[in-house]
PDB file of N, CA and C in Angstrom:
ATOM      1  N   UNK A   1     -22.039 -37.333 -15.181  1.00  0.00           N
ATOM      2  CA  UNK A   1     -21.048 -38.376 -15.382  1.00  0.00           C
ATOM      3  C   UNK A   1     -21.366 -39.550 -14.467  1.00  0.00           C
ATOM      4  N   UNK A   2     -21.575 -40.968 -15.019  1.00  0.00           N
ATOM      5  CA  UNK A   2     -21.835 -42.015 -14.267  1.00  0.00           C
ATOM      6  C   UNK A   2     -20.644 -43.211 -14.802  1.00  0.00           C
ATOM      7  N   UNK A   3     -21.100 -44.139 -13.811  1.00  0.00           N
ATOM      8  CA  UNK A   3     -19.819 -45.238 -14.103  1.00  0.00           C
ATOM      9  C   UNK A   3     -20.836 -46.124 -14.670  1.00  0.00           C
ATOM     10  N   UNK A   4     -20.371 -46.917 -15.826  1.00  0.00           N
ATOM     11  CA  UNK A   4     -21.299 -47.710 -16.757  1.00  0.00           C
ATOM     12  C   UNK A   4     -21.395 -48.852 -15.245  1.00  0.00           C
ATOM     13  N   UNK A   5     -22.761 -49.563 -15.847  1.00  0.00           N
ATOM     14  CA  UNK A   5     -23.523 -50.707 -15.773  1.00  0.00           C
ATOM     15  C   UNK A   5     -22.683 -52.007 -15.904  1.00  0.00           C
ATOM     16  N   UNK A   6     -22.540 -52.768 -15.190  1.00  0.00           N
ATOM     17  CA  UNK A   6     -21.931 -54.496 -15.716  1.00  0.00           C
ATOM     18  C   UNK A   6     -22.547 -54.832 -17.326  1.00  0.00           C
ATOM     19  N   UNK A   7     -23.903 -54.722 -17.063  1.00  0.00           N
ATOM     20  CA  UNK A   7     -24.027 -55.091 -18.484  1.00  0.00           C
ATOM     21  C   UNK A   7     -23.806 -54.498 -19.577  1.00  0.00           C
ATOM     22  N   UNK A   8     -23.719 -53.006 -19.733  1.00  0.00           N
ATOM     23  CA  UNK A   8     -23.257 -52.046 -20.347  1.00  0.00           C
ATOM     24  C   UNK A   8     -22.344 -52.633 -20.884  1.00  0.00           C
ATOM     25  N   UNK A   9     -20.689 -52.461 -19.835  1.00  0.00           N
ATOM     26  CA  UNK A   9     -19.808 -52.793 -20.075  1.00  0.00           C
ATOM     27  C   UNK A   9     -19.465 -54.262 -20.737  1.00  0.00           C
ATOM     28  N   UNK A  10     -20.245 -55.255 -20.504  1.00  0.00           N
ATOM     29  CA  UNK A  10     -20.533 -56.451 -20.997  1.00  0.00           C
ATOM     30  C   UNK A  10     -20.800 -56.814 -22.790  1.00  0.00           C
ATOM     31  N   UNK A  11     -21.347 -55.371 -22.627  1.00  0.00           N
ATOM     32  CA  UNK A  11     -21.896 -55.302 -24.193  1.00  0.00           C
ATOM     33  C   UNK A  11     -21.093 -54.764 -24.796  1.00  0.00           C
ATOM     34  N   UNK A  12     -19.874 -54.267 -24.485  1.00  0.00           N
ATOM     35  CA  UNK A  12     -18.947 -53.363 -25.320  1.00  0.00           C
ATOM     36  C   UNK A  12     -17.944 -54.074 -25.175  1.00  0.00           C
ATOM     37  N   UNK A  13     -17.588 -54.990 -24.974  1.00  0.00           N
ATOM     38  CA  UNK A  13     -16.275 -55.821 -25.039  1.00  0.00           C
ATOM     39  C   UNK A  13     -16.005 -56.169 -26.272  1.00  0.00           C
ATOM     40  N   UNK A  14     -14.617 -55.874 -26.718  1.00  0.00           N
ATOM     41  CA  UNK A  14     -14.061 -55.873 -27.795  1.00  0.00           C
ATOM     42  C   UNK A  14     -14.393 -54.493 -28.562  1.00  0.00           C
ATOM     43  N   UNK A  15     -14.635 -53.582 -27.698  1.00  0.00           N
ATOM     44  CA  UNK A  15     -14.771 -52.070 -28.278  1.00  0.00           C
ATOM     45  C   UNK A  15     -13.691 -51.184 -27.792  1.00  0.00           C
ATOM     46  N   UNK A  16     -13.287 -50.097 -28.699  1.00  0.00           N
ATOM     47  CA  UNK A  16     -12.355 -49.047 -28.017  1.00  0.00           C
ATOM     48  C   UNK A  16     -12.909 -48.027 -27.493  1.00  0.00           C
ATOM     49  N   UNK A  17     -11.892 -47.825 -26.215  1.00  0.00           N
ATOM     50  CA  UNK A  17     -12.167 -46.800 -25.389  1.00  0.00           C
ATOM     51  C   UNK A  17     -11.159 -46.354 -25.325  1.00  0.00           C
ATOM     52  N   UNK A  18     -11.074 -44.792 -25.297  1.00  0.00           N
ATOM     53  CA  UNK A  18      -9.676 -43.907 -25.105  1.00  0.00           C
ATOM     54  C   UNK A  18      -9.877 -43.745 -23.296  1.00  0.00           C
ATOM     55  N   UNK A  19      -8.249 -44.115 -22.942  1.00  0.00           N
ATOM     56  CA  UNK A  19      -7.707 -43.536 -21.244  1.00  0.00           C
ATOM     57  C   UNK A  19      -7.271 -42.114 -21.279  1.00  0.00           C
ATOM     58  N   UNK A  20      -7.591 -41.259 -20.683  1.00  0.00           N
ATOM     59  CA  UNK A  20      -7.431 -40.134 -20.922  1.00  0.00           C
ATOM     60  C   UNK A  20      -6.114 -39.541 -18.873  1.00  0.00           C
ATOM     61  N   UNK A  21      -5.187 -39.886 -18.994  1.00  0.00           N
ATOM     62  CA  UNK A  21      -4.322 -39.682 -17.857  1.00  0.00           C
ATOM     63  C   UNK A  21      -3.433 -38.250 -18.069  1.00  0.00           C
ATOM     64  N   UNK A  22      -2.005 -38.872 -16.643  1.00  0.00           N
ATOM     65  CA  UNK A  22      -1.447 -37.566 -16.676  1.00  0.00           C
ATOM     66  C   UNK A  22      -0.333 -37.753 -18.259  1.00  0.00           C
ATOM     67  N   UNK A  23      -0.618 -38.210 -18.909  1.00  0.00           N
ATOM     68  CA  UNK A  23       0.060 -38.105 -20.450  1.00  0.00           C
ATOM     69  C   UNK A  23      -0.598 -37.218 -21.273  1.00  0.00           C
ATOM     70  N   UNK A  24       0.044 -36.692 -22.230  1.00  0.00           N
ATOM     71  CA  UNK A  24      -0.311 -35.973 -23.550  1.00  0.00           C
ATOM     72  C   UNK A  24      -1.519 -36.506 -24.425  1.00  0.00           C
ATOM     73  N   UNK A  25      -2.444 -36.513 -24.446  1.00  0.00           N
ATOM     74  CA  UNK A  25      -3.685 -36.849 -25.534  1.00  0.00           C
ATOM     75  C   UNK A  25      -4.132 -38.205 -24.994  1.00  0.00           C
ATOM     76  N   UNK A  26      -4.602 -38.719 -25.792  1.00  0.00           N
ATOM     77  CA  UNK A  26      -5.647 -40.276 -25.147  1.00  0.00           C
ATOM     78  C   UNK A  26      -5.022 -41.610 -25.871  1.00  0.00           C
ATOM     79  N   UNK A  27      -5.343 -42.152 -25.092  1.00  0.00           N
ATOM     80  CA  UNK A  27      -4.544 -43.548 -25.251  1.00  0.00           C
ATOM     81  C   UNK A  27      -5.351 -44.763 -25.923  1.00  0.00           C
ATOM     82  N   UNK A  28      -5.608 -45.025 -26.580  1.00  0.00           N
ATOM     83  CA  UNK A  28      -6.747 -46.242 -27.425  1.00  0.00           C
ATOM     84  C   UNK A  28      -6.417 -47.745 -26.650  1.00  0.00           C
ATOM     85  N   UNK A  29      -7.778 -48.306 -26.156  1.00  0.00           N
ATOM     86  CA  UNK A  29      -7.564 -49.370 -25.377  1.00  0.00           C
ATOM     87  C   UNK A  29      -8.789 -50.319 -25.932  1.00  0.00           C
ATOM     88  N   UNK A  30      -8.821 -51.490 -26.033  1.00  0.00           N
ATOM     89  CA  UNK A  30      -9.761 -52.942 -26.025  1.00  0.00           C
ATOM     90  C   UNK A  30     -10.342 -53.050 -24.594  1.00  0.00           C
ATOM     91  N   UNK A  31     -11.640 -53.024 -24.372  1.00  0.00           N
ATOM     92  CA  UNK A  31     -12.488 -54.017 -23.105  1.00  0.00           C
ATOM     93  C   UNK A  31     -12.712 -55.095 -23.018  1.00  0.00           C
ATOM     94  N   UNK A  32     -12.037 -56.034 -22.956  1.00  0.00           N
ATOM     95  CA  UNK A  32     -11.143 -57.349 -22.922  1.00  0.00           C
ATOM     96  C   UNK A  32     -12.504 -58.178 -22.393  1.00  0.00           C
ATOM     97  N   UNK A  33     -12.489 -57.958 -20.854  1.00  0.00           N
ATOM     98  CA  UNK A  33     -13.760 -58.360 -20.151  1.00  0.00           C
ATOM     99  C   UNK A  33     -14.190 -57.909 -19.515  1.00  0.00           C
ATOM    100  N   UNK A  34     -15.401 -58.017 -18.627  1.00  0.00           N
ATOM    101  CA  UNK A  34     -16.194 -57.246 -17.869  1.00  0.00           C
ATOM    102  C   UNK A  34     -16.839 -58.638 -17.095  1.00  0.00           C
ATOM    103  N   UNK A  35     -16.644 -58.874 -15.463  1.00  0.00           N
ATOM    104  CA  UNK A  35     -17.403 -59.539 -14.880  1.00  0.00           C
ATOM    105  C   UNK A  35     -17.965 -59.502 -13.075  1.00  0.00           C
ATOM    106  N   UNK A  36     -18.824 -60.106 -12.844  1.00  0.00           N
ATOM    107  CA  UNK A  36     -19.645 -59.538 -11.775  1.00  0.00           C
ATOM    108  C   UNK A  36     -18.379 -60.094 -10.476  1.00  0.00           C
ATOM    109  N   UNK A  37     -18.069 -58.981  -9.411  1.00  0.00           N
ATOM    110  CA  UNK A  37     -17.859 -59.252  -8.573  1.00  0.00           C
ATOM    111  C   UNK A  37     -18.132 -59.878  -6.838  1.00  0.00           C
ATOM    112  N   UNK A  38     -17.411 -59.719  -5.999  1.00  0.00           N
ATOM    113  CA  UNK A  38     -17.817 -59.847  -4.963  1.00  0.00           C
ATOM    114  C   UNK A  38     -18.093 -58.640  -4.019  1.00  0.00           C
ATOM    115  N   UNK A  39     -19.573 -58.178  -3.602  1.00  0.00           N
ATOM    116  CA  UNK A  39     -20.046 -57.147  -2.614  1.00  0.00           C
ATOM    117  C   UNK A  39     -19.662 -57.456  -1.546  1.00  0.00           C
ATOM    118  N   UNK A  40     -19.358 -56.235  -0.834  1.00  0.00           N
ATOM    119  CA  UNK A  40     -19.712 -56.405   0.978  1.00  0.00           C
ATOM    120  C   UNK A  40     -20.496 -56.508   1.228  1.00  0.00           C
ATOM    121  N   UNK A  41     -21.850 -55.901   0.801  1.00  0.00           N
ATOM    122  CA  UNK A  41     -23.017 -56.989   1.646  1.00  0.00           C
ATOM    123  C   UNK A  41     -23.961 -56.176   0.437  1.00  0.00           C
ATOM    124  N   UNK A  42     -25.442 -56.893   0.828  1.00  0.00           N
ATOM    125  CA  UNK A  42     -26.277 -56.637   0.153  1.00  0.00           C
ATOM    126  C   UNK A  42     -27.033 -54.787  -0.452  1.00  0.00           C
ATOM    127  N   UNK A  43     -26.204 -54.272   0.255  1.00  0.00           N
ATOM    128  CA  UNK A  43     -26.107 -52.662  -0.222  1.00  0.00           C
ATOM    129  C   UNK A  43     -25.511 -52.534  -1.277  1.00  0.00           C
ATOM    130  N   UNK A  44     -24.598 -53.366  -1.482  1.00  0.00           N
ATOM    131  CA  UNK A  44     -23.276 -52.572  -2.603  1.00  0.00           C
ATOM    132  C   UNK A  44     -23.553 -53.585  -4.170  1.00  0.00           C
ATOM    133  N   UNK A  45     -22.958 -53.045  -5.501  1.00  0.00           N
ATOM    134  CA  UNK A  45     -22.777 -54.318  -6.116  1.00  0.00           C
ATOM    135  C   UNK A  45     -21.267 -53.900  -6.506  1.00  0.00           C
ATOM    136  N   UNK A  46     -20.714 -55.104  -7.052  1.00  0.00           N
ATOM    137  CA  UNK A  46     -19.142 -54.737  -7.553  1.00  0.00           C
ATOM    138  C   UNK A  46     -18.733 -55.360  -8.572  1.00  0.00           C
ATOM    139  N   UNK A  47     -18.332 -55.174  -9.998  1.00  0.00           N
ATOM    140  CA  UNK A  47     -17.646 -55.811 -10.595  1.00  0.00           C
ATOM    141  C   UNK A  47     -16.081 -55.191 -11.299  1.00  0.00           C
ATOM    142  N   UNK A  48     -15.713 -55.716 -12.592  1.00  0.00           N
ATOM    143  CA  UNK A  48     -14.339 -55.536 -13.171  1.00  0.00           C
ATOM    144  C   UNK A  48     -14.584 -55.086 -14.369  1.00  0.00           C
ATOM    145  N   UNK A  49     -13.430 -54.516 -14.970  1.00  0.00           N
ATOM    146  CA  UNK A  49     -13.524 -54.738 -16.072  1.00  0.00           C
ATOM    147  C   UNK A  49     -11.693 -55.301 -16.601  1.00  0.00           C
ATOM    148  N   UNK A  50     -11.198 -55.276 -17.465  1.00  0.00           N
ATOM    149  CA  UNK A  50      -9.921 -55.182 -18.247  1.00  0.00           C
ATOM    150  C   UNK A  50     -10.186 -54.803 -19.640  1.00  0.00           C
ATOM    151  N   UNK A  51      -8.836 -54.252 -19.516  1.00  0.00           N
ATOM    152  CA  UNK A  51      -8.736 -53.433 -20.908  1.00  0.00           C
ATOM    153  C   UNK A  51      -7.275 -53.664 -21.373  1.00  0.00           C
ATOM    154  N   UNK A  52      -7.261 -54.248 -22.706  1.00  0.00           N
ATOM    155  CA  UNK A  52      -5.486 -54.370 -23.329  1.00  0.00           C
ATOM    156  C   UNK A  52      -5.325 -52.725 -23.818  1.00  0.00           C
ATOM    157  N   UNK A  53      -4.109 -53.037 -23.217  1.00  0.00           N
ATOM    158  CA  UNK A  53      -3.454 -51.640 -23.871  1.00  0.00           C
ATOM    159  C   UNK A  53      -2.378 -51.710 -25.342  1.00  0.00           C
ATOM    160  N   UNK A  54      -2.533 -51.059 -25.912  1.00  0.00           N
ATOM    161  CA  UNK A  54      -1.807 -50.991 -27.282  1.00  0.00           C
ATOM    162  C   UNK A  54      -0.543 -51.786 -27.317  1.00  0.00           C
ATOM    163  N   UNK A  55       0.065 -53.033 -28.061  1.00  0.00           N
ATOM    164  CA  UNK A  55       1.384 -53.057 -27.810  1.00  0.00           C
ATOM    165  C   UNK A  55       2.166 -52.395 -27.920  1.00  0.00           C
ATOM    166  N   UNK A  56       3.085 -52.857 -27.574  1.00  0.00           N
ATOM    167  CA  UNK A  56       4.442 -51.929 -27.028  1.00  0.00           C
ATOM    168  C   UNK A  56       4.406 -51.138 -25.858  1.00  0.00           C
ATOM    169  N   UNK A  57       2.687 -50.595 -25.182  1.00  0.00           N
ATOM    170  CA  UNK A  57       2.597 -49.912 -24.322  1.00  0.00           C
ATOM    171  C   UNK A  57       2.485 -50.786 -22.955  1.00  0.00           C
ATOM    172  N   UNK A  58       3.363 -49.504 -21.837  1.00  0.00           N
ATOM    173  CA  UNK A  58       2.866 -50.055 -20.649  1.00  0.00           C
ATOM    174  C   UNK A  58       3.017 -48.954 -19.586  1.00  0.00           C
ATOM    175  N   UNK A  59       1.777 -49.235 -18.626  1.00  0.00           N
ATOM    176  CA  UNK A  59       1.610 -48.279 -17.356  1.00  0.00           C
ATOM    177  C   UNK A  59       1.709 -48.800 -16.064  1.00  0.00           C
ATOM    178  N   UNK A  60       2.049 -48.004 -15.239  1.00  0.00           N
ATOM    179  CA  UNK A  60       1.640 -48.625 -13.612  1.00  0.00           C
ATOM    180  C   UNK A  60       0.224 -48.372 -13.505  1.00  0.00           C
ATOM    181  N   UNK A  61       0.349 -48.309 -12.397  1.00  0.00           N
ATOM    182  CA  UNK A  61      -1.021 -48.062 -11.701  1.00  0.00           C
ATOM    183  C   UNK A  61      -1.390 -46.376 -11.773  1.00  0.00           C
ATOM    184  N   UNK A  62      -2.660 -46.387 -12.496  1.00  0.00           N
ATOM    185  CA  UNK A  62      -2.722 -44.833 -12.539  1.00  0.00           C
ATOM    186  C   UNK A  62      -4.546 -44.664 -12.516  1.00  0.00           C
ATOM    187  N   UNK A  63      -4.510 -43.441 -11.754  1.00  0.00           N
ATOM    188  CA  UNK A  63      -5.794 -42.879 -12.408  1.00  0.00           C
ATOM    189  C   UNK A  63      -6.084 -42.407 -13.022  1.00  0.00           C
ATOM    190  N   UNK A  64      -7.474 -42.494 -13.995  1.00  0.00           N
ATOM    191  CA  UNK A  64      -7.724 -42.023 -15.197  1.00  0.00           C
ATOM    192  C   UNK A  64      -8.867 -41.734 -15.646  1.00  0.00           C
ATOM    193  N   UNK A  65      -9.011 -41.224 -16.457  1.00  0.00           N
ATOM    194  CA  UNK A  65     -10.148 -41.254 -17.092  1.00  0.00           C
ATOM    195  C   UNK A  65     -10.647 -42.128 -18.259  1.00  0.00           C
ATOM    196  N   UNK A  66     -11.776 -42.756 -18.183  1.00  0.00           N
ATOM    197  CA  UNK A  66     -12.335 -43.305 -19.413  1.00  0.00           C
ATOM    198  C   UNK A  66     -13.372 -42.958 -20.392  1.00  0.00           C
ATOM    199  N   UNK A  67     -12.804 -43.053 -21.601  1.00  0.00           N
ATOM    200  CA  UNK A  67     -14.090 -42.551 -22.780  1.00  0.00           C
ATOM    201  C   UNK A  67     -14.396 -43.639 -23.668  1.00  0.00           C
ATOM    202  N   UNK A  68     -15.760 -43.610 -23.676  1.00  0.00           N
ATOM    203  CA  UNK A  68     -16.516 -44.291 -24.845  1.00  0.00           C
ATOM    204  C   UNK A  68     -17.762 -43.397 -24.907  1.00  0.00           C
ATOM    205  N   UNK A  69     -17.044 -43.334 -26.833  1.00  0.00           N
ATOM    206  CA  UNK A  69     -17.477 -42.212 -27.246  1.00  0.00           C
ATOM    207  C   UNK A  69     -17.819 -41.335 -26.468  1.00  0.00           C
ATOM    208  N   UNK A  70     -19.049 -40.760 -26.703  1.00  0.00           N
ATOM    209  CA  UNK A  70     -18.879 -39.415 -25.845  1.00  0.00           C
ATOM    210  C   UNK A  70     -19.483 -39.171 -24.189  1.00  0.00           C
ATOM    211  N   UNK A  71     -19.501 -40.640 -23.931  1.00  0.00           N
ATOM    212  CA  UNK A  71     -19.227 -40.666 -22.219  1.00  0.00           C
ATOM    213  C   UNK A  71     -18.041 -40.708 -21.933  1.00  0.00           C
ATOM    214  N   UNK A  72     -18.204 -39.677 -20.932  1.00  0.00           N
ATOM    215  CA  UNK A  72     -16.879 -39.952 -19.637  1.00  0.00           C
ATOM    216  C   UNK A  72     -16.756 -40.679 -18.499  1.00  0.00           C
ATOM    217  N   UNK A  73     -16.242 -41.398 -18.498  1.00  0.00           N
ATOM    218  CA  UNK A  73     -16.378 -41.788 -16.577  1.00  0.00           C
ATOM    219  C   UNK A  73     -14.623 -41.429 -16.239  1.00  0.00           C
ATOM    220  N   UNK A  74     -15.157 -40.895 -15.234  1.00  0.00           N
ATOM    221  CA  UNK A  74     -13.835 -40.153 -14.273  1.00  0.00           C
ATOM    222  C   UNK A  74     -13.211 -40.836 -13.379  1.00  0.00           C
ATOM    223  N   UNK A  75     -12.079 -40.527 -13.388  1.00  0.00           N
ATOM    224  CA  UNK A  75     -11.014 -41.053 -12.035  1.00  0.00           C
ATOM    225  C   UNK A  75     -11.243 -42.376 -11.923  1.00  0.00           C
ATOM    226  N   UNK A  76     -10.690 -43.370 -12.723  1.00  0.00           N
ATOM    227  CA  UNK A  76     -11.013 -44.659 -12.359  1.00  0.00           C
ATOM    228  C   UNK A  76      -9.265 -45.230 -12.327  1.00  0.00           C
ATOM    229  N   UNK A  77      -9.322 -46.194 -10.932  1.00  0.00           N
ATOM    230  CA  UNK A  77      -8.157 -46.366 -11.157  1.00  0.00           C
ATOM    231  C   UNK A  77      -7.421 -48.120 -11.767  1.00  0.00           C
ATOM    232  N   UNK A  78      -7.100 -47.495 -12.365  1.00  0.00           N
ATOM    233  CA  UNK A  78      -6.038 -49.241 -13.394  1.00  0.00           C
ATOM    234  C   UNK A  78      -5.060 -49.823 -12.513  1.00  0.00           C
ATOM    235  N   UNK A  79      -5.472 -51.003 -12.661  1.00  0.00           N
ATOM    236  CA  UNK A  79      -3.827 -51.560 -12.046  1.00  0.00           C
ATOM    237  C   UNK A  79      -3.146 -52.229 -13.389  1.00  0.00           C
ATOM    238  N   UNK A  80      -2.070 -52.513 -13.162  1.00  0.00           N
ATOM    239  CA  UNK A  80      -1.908 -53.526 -14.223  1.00  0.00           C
ATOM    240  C   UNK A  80      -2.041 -54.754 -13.766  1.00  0.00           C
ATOM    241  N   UNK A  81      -2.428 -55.468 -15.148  1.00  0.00           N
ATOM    242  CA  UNK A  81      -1.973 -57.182 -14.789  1.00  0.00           C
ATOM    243  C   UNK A  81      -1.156 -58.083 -15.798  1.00  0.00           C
ATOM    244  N   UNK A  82      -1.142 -59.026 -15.927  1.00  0.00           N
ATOM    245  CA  UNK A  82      -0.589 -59.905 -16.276  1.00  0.00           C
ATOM    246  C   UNK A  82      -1.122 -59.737 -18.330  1.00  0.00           C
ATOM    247  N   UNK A  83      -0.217 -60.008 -19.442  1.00  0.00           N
ATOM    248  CA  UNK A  83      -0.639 -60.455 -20.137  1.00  0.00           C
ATOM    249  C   UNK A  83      -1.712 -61.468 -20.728  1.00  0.00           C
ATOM    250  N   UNK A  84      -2.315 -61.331 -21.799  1.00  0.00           N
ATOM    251  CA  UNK A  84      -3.505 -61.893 -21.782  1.00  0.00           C
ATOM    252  C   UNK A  84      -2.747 -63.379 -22.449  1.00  0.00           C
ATOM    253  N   UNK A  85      -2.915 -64.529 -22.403  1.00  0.00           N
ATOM    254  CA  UNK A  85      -2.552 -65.400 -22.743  1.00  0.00           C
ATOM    255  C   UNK A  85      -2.101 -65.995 -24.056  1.00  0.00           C
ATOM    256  N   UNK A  86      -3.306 -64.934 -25.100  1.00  0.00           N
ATOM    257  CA  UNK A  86      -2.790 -65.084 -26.567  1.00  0.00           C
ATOM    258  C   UNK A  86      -2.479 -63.982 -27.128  1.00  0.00           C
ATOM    259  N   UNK A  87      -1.988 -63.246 -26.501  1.00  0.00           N
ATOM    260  CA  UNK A  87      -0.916 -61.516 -26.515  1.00  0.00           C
ATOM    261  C   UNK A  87      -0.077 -61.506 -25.646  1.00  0.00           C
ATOM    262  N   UNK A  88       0.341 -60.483 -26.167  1.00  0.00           N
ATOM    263  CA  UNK A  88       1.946 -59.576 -25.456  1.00  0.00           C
ATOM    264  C   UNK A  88       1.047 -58.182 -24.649  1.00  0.00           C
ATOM    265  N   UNK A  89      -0.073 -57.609 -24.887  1.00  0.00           N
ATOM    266  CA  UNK A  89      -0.283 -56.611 -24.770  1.00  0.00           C
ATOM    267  C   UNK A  89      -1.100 -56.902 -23.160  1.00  0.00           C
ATOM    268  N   UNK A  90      -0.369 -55.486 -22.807  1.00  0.00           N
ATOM    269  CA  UNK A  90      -0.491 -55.134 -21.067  1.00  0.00           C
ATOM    270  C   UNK A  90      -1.972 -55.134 -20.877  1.00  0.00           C
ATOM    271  N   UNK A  91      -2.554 -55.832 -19.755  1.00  0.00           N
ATOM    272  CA  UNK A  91      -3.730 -55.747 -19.152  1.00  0.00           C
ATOM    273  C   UNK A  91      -4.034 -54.767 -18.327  1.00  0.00           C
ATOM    274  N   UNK A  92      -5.084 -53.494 -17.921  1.00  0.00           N
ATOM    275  CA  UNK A  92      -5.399 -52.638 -16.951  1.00  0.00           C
ATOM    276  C   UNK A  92      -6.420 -53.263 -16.497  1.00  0.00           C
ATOM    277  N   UNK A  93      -6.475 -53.218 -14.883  1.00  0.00           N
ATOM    278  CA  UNK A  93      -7.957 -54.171 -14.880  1.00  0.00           C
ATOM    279  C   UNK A  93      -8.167 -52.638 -13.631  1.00  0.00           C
ATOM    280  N   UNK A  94      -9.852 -52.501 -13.376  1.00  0.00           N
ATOM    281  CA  UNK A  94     -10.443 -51.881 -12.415  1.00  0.00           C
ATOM    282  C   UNK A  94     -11.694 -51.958 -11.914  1.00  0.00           C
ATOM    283  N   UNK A  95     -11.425 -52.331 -10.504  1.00  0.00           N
ATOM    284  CA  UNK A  95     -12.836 -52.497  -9.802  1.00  0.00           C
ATOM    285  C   UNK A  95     -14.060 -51.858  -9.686  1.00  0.00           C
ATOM    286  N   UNK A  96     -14.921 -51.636  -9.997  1.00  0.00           N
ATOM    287  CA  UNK A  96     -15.966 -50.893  -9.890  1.00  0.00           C
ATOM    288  C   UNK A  96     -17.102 -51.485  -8.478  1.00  0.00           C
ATOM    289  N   UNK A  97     -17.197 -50.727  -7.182  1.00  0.00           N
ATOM    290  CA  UNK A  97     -17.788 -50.988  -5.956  1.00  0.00           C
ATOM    291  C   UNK A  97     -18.766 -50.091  -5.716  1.00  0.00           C
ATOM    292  N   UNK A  98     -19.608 -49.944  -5.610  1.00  0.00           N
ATOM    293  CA  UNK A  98     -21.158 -49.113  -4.952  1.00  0.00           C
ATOM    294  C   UNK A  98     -22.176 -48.774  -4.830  1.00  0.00           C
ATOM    295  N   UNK A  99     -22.926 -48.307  -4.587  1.00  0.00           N
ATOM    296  CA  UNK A  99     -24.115 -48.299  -3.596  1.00  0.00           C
ATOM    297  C   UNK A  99     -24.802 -49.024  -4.787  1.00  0.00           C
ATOM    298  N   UNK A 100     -25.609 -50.502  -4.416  1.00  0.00           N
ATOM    299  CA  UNK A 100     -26.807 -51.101  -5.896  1.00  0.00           C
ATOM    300  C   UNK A 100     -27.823 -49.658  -5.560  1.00  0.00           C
ATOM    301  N   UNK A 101     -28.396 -49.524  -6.778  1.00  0.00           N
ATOM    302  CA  UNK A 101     -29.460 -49.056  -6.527  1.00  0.00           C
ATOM    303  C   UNK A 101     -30.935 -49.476  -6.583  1.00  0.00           C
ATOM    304  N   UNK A 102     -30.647 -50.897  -6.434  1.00  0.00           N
ATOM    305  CA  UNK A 102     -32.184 -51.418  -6.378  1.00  0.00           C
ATOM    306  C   UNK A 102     -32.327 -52.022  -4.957  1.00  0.00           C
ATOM    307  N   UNK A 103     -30.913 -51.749  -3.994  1.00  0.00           N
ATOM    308  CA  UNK A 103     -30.800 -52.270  -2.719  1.00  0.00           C
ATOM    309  C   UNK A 103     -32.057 -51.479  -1.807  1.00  0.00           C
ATOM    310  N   UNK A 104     -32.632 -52.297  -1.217  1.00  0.00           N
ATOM    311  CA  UNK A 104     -33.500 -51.190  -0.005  1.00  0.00           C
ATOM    312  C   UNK A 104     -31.995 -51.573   1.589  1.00  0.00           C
ATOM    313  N   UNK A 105     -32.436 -50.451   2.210  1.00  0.00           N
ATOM    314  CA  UNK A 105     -31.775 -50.066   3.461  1.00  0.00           C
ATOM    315  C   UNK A 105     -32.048 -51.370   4.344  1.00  0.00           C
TER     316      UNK A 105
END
């Protein structure tokens, strides 16, 4: 189990991914956006993603799991945010921080 790539995730925007939490069955979500963040230093890389959640739906802050198709990435945690500007439907956004692996020591 790995945590996708920026560009990965870049490439799947506007694709569904099921949240898989402490609720009953999986939750169908949009990858809204995906963009490069800010590192602590030249060891790390970091970016985002967001994901709309179904209307009518809404969560706090939770950890979860994410699926596309038949990857998993585990324990990732959502916050919410703000509506997207030309929807009603709830934003989850989550940071993704660690080790680059093309960093030398």
């Amino acid at each position: 189990m790995s945590i996708p790539s920026l560009a990965r995730l870049q490439a799947d925007i506007g694709q569904t991914y099921q949240l898989r939490g402490p609720w009953q069955g999986e939750l169908p979500v949009e990858l809204t956006a995906a963009d490069a963040g800010v590192a602590m230093n030249h060891r790390y890389c970091c970016y985002h993603a967001e994901f709309a959640l179904p209307a009518g739906v809404s969560l706090p802050q939770v950890s979860c799991d994410v699926r596309a198709g038949d990857e998993l990435w585990p324990m990732l945690l959502l916050t919410p945010g703000a509506p997207h500007p030309d929807d009603t439907r709830q934003r989850m956004h989550t940071v993704i921080h660690m080790l680059n692996p093309q960093a030398t020591a």
